[in-house]
C-alpha atoms as a PDB file:
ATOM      1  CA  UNK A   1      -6.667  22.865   0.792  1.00  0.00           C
ATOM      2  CA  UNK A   2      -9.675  20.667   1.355  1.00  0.00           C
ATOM      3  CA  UNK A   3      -9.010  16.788   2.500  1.00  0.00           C
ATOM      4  CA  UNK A   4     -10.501  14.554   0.382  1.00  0.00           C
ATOM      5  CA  UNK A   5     -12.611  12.914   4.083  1.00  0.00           C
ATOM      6  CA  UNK A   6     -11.885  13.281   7.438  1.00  0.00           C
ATOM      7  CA  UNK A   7      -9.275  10.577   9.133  1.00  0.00           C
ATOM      8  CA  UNK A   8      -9.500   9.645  12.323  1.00  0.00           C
ATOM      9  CA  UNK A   9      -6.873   6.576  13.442  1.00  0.00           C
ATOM     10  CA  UNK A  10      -8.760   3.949  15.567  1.00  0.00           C
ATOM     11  CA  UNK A  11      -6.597   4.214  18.346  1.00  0.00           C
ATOM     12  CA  UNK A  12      -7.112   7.774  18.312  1.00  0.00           C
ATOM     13  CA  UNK A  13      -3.469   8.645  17.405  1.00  0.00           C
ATOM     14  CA  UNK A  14      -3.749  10.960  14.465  1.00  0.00           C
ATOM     15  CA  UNK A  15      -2.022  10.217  11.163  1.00  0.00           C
ATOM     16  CA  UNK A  16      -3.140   6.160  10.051  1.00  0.00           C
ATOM     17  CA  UNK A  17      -6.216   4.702  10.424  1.00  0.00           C
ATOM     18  CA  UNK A  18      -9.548   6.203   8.364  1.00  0.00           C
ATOM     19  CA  UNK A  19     -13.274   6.885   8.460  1.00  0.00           C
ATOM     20  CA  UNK A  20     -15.504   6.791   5.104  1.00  0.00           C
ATOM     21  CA  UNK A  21     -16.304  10.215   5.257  1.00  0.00           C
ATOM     22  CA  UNK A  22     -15.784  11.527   1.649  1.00  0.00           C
ATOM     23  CA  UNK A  23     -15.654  15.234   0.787  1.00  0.00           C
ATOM     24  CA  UNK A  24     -18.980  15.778  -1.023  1.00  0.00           C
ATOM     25  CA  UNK A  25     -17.367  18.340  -4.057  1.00  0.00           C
ATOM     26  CA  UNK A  26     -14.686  16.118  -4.738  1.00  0.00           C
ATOM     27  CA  UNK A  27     -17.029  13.110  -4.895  1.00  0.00           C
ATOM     28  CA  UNK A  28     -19.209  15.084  -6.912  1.00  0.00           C
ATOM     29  CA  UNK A  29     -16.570  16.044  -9.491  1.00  0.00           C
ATOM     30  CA  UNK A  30     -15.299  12.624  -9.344  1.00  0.00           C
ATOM     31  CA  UNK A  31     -18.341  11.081 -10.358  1.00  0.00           C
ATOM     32  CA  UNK A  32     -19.239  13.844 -13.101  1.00  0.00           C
ATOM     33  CA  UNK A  33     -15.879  12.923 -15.118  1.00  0.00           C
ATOM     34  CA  UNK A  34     -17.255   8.999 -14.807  1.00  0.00           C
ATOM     35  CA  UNK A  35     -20.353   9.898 -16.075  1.00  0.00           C
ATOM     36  CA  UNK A  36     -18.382  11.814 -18.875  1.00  0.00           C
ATOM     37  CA  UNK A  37     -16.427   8.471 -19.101  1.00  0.00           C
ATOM     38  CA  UNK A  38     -19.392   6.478 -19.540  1.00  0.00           C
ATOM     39  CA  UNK A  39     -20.656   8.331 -22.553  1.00  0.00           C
ATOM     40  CA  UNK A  40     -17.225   8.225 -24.261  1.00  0.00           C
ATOM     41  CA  UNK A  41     -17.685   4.739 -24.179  1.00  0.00           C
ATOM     42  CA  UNK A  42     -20.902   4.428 -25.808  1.00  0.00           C
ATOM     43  CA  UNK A  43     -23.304   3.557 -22.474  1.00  0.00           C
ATOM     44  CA  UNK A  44     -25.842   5.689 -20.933  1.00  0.00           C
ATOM     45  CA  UNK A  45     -25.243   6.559 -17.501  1.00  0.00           C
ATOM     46  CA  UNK A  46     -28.825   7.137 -16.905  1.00  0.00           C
ATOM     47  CA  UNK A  47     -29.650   3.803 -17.457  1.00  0.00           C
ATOM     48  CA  UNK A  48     -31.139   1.916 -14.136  1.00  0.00           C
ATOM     49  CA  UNK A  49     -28.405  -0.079 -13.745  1.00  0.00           C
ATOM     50  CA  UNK A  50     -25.355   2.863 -14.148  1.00  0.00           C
ATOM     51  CA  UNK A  51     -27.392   5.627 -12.486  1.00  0.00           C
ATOM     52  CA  UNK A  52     -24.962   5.325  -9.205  1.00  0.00           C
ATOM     53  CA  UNK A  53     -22.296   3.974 -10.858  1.00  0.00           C
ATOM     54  CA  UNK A  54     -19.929   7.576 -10.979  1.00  0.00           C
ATOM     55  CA  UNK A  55     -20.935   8.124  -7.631  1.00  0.00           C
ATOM     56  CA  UNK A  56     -19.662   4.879  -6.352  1.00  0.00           C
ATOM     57  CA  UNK A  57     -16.684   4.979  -9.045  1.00  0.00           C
ATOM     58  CA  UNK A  58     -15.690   7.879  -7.208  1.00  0.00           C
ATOM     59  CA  UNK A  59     -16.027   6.460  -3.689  1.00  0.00           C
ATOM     60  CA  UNK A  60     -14.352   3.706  -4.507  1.00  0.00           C
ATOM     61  CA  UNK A  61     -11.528   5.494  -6.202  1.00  0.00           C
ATOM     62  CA  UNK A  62     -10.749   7.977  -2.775  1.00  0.00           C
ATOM     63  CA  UNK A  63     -10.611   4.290  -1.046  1.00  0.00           C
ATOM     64  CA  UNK A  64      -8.138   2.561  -3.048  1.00  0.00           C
ATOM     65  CA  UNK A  65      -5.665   6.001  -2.963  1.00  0.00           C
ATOM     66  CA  UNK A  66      -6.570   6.556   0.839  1.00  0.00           C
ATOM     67  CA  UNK A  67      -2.603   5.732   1.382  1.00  0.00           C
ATOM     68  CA  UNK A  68      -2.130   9.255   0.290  1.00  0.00           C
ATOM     69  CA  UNK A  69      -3.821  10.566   3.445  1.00  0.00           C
ATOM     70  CA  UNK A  70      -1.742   8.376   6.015  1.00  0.00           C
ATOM     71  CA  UNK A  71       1.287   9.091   7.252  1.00  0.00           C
ATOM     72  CA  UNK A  72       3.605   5.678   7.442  1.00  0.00           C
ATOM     73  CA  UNK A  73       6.403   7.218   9.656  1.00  0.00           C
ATOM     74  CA  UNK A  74       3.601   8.203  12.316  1.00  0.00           C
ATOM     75  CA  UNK A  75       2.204   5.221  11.560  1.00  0.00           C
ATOM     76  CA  UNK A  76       5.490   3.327  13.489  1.00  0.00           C
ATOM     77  CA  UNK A  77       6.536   6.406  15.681  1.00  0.00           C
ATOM     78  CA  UNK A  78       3.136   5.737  17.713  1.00  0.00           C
ATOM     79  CA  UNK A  79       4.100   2.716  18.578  1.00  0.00           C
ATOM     80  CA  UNK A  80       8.202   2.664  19.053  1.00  0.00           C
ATOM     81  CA  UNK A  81       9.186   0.923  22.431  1.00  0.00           C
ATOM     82  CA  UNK A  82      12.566   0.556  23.446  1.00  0.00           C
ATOM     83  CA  UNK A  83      14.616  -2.896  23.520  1.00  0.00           C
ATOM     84  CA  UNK A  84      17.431  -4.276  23.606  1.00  0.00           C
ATOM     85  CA  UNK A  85      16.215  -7.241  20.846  1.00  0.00           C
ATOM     86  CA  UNK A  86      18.463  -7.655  18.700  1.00  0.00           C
ATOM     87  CA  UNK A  87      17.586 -10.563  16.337  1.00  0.00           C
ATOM     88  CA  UNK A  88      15.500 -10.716  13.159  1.00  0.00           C
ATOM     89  CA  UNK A  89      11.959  -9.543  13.217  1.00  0.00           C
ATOM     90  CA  UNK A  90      10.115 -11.033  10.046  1.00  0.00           C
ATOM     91  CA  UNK A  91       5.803 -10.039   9.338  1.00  0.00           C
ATOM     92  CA  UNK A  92       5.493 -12.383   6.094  1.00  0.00           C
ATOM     93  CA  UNK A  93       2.562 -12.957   4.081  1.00  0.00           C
ATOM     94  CA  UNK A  94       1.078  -9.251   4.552  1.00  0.00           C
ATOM     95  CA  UNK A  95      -1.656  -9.204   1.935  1.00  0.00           C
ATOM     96  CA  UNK A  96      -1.782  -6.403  -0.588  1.00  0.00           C
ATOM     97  CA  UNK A  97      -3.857  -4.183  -3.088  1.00  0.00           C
ATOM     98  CA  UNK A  98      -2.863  -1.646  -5.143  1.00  0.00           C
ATOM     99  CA  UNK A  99      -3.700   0.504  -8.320  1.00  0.00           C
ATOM    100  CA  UNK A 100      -0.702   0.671 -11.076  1.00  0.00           C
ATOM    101  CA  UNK A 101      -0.263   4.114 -12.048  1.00  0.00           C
ATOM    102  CA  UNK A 102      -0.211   3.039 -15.935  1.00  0.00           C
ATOM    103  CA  UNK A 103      -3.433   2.059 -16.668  1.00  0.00           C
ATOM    104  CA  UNK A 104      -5.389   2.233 -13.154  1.00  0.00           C
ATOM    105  CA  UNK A 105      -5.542  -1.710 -12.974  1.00  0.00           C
ATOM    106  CA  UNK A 106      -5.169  -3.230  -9.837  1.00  0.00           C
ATOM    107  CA  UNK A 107      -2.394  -5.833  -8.792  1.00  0.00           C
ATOM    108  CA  UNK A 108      -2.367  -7.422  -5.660  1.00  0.00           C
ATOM    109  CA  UNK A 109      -0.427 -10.248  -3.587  1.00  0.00           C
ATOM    110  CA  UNK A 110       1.847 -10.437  -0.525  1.00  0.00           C
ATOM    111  CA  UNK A 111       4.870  -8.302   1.264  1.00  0.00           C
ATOM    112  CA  UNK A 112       7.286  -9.682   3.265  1.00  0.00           C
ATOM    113  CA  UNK A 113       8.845  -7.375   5.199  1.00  0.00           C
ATOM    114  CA  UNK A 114      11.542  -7.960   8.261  1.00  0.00           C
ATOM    115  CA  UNK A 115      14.343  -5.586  10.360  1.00  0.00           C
ATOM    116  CA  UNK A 116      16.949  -6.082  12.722  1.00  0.00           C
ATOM    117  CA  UNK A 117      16.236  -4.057  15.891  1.00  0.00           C
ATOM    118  CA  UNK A 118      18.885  -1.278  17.088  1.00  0.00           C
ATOM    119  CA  UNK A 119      17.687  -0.324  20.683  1.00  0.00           C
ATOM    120  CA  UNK A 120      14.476  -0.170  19.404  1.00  0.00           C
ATOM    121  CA  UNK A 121      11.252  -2.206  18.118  1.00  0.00           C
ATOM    122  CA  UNK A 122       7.974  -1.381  16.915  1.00  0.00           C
ATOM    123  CA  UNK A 123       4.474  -3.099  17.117  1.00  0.00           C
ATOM    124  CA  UNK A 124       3.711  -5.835  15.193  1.00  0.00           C
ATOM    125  CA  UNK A 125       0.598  -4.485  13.599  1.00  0.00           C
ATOM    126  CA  UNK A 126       2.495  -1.071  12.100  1.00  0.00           C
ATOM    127  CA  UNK A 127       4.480  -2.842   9.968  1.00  0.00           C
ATOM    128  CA  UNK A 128       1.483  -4.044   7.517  1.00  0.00           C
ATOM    129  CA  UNK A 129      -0.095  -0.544   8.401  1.00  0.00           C
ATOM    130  CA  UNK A 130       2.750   0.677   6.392  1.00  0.00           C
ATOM    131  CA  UNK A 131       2.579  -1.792   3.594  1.00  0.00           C
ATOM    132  CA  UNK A 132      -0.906  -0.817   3.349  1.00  0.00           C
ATOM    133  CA  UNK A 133      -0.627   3.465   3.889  1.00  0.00           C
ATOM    134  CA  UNK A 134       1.969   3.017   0.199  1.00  0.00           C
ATOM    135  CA  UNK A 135      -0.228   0.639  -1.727  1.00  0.00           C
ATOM    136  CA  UNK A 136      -3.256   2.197  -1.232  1.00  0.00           C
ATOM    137  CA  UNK A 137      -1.648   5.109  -3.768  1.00  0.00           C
ATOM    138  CA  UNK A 138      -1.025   4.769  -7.377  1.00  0.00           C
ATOM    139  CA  UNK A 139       1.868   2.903  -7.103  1.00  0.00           C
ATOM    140  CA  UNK A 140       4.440   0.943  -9.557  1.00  0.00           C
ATOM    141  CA  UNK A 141       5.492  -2.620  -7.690  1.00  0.00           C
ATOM    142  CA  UNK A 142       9.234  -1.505  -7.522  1.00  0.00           C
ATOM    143  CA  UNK A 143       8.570   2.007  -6.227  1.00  0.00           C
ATOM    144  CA  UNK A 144       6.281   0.591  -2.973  1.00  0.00           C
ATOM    145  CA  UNK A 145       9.071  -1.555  -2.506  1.00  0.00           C
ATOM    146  CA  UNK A 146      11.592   0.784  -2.130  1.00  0.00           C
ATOM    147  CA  UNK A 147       8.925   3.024   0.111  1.00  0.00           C
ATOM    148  CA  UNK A 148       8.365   0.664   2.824  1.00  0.00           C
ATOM    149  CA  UNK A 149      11.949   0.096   3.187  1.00  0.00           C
ATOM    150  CA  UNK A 150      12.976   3.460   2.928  1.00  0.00           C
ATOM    151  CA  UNK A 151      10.277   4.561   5.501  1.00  0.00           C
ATOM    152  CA  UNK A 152      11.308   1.758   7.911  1.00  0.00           C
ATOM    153  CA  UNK A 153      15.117   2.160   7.582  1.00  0.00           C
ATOM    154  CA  UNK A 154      14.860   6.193   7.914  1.00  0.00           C
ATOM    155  CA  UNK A 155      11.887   5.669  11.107  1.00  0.00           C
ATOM    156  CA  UNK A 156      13.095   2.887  13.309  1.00  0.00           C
ATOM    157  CA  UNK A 157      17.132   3.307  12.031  1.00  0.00           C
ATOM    158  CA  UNK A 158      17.385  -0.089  12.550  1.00  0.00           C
ATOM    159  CA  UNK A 159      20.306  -2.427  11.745  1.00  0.00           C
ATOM    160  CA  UNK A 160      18.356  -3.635   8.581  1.00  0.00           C
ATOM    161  CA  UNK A 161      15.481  -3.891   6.207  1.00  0.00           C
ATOM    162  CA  UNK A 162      14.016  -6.372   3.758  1.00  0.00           C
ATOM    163  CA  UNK A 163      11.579  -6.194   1.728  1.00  0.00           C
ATOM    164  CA  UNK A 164       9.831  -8.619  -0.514  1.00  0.00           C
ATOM    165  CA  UNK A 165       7.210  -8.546  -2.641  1.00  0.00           C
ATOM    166  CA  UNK A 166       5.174 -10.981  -4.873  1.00  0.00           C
ATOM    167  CA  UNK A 167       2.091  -9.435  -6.751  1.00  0.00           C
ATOM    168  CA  UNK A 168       0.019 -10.503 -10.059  1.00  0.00           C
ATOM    169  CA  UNK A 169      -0.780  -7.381 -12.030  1.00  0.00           C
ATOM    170  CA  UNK A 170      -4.266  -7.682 -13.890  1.00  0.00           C
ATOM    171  CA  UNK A 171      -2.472  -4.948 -16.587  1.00  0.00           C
ATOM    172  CA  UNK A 172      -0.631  -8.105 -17.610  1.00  0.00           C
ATOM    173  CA  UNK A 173      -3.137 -10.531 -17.130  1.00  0.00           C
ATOM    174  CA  UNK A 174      -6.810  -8.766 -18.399  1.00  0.00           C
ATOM    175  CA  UNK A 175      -4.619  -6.951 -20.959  1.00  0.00           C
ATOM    176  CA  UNK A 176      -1.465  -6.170 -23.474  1.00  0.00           C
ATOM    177  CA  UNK A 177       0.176  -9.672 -22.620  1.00  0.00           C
ATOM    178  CA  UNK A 178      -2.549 -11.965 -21.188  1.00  0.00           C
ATOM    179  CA  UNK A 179      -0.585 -14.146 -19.047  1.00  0.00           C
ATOM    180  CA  UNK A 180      -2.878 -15.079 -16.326  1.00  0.00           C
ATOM    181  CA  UNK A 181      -0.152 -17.543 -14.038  1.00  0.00           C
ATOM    182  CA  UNK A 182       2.689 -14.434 -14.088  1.00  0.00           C
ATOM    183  CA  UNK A 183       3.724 -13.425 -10.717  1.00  0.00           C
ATOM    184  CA  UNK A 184       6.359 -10.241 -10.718  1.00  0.00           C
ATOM    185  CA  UNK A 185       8.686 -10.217  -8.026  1.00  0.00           C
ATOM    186  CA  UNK A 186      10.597  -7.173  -5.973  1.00  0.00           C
ATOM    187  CA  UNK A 187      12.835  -6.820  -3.744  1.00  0.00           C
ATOM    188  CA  UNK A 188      14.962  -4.141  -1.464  1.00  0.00           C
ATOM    189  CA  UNK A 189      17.254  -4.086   1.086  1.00  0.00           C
ATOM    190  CA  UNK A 190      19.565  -2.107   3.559  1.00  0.00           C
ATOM    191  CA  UNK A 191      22.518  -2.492   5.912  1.00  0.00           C
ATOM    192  CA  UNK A 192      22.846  -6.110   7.442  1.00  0.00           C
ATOM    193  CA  UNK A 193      20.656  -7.662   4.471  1.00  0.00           C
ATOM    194  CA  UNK A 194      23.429  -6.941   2.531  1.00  0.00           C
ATOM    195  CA  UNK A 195      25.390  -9.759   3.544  1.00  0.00           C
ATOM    196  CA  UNK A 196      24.691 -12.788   1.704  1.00  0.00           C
ATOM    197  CA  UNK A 197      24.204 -15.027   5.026  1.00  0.00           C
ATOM    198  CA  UNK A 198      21.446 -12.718   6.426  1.00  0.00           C
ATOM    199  CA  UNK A 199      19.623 -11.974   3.209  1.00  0.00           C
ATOM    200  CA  UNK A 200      19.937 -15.658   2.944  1.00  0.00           C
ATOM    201  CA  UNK A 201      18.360 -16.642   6.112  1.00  0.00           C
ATOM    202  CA  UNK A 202      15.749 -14.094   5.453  1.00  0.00           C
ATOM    203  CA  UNK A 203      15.080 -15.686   2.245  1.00  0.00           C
ATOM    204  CA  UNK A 204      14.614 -18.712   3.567  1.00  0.00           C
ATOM    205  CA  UNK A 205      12.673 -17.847   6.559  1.00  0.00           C
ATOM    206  CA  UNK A 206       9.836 -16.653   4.106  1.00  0.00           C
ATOM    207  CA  UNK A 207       9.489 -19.170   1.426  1.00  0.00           C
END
């Protein structure tokens, strides 16, 4: 099975981070269904100004789904320390961009994403890592929501997750509905969260 580029993690643990280096006969084919694309829709793709365009369609394409070439439990696993911290650990305002899977529109905004350490913690930095390794997929906002706190909860087995995330979806606002000031919120939680004091605190730890 061919990789869609090679991916090489900047800290040169494998599994996370990536290099631009796209598969040339997946680009190709890629680009050849834009350029069908393109015709369907009454342009000519051989016109100056569209002569790169399925080419860099199809680049652009393999970045936004590059989540589906990471790994997100590697992605905390290589950096797991132990400790014996055992109070809330928020990362808030972790910006994100994403393709919905309905009509390949983007929608984008912020996760907000905390645990409660069990013996062990991870770096800072892996938790948007892992936002970021599920967005970058064709994703629905409550399904990425569940993923990073499924991944989290099952990786670290910590006392807790939360998850929260805000995101405007241009499906609603450059189409169907139109509503350009809508903001669709998520949200997911395990163990301790649970309780109404912690999810509470959480809550208003974020806002």
């Amino acid at each position: 099975m061919q990789t869609r580029r090679k991916m090489v993690d900047d800290d040169d643990v494998e599994g996370y981070a990536k290099v631009d280096n796209y598969h040339p006969v997946t680009v190709k084919r890629v680009a050849d269904n834009y350029r069908k694309i393109l015709k369907d829709l009454g342009e000519d793709p051989q016109r100056e100004g569209l002569v790169k365009t399925p080419e860099r369609a199809a680049k652009a394409m393999h970045f936004l789904t590059h989540g589906y070439d990471l790994d997100p439990p590697e992605i905390l696993r290589s950096a797991m320390f132990a400790e014996e911290y055992s109070q809330m650990v928020i990362v808030k305002d972790i910006e994100l961009y994403s393709l919905c899977e309905h009509h390949l529109l983007p929608f984008f905004g912020k996760a907000h994403v905390a645990y409660i350490p069990n013996g062990r913690i991870v770096g800072l930095s892996k938790i948007p890592r892992v936002v970021d390794a599920y967005a970058r997929r064709l994703q629905v906002q409550e399904r990425l929501t569940m993923e990073v706190r499924n991944c989290i909860q099952e990786t670290l087995n910590p006392l807790g997750v939360a998850v929260v995330i805000e995101a405007k979806h241009m499906c609603m606002v450059m189409r169907g509905i139109q509503k350009q000031n809508s903001v669709a919120t998520t949200s997911a939680f395990t163990g301790e969260f649970n309780e109404d004091r912690t999810r509470s605190e959480f809550l208003r730890l974020i806002l």
